[in-house]
Protein backbone atom coordinates (compact mmCIF):
# COMPACT_ATOMS: atom_id res chain seq x y z
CA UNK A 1 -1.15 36.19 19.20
CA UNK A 2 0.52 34.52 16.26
CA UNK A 3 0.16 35.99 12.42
CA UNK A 4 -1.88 33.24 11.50
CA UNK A 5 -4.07 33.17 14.23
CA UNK A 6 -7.76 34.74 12.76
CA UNK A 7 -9.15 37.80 14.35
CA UNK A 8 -12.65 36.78 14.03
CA UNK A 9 -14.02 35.09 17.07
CA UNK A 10 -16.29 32.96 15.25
CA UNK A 11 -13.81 32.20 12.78
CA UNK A 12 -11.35 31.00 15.50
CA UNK A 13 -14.28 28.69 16.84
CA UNK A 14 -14.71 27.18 13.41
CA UNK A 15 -11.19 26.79 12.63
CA UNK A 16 -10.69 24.96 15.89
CA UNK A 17 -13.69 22.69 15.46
CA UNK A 18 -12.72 21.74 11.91
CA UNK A 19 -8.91 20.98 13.62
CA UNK A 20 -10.69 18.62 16.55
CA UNK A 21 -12.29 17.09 13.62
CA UNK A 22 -9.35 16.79 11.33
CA UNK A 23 -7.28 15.18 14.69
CA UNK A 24 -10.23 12.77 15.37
CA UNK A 25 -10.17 11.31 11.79
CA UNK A 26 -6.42 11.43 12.17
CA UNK A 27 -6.41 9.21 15.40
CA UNK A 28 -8.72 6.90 13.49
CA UNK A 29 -6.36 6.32 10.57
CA UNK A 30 -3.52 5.30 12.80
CA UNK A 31 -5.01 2.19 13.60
CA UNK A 32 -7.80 1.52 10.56
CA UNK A 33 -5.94 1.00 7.01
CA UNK A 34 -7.03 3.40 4.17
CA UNK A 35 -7.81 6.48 6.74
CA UNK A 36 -4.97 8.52 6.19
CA UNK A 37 -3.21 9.53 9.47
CA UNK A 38 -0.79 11.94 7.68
CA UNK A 39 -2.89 14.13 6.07
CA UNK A 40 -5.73 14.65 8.31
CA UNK A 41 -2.83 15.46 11.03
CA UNK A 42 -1.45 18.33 8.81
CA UNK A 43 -4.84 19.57 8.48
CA UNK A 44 -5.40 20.01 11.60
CA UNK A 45 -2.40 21.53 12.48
CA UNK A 46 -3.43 24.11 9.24
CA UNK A 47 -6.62 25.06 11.53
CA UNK A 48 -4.99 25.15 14.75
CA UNK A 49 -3.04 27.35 13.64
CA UNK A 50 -5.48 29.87 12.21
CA UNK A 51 -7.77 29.12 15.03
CA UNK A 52 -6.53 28.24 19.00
CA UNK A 53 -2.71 28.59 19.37
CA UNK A 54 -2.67 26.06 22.93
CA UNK A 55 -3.57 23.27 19.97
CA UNK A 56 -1.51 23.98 17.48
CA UNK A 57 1.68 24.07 19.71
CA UNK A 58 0.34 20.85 21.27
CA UNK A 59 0.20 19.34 18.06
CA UNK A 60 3.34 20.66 16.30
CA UNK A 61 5.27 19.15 20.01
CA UNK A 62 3.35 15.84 19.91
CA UNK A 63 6.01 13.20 20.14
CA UNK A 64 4.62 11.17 17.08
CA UNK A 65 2.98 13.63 15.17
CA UNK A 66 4.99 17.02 15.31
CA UNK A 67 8.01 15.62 13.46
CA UNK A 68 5.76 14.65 10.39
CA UNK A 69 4.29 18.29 10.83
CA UNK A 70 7.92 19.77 11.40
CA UNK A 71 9.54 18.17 8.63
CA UNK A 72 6.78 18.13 6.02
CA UNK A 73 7.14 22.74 6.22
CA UNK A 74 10.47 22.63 6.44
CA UNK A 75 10.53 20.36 2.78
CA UNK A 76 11.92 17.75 3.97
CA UNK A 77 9.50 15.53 2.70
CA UNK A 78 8.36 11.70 4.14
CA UNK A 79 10.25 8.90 4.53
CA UNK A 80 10.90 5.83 2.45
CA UNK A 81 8.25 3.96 4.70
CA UNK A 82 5.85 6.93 4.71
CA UNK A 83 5.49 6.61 1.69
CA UNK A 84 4.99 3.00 0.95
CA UNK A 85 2.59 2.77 3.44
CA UNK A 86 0.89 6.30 1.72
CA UNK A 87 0.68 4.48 -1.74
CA UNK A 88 -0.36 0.81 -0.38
CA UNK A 89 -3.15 2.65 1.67
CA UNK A 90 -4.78 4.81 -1.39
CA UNK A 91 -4.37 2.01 -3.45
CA UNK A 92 -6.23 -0.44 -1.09
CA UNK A 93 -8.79 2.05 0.37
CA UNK A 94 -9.32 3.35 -3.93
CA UNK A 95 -9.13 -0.33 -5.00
CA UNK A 96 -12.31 -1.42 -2.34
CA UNK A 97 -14.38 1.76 -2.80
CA UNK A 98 -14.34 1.26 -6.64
CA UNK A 99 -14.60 -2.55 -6.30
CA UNK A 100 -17.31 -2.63 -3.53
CA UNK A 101 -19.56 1.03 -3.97
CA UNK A 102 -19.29 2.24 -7.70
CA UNK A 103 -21.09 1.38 -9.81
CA UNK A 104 -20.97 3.99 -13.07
CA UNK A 105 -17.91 3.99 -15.08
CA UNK A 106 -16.81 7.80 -14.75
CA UNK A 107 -17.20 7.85 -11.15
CA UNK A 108 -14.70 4.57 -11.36
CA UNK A 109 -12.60 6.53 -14.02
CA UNK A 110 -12.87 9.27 -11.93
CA UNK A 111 -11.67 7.82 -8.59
CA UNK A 112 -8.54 5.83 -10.35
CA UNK A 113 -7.60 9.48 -11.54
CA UNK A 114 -7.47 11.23 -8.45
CA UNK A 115 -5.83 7.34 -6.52
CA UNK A 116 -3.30 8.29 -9.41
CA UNK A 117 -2.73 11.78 -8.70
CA UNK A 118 -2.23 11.41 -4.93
CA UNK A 119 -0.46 8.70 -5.30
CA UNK A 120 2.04 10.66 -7.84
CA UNK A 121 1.94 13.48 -5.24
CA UNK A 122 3.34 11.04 -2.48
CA UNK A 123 5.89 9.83 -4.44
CA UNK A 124 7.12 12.73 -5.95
CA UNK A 125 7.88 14.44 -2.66
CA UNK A 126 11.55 14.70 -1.28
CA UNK A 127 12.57 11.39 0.24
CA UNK A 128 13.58 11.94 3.78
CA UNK A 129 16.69 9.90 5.20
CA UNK A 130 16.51 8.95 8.66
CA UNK A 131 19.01 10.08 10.91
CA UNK A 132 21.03 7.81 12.77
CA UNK A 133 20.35 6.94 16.73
């Protein structure tokens, strides 16, 4: 049983549904602009880890997604593409939810803060190099 893993039953049940639904959102944003694939991914490797071990190595070993995971503990950070395609995304998806659904200023004020933050957060992480083939 890994350190991580929770001793609670019901815990473990929770963790693992919040992981399936963290993955599901995660497959979504791969193909629909403004989900974000990254970060749902990481999240749900987060609860598979505190909650069914079989998932969590599946996930950490998935050919697209467990070298995001792998890198992004070891502080390697994303790479140059990662995150230009991180900031265009919040800034679309932040850009239409403001422009299309709010309607009161501080929500708006609001929403450009935290696009800014997360945005800043992106950025700000190490810049992975790709190795060569």
């Amino acid at each position: 049983m890994s350190d991580k893993l929770s001793r609670s039953r019901v815990l473990r049940v929770i963790y693992t549904l919040l992981g399936l639904v963290c993955l599901g959102l995660g497959f979504i944003g791969v193909g629909v602009l403004g989900i974000p694939t990254f970060d749902f991914i990481l999240l749900a490797a987060f609860f598979f880890a505190m909650g069914n071990e079989r998932l969590h190595t599946w996930i950490i070993n998935h050919k697209m997604f467990g070298p995001m995971i792998r890198d992004y503990r070891a502080g390697r950070g994303f790479t140059r593409r990662m995150k230009i395609t991180g900031v265009v995304a919040v800034t679309i998806s932040f850009a239409l939810t403001i422009g299309l659904a709010v309607r009161n200023l501080y929500v708006g004020i609001g929403l450009v803060a935290l696009a800014t933050g997360i945005c800043w957060y992106i950025v700000s992480r190490p810049t992975k190099t790709l190795e060569p083939a």
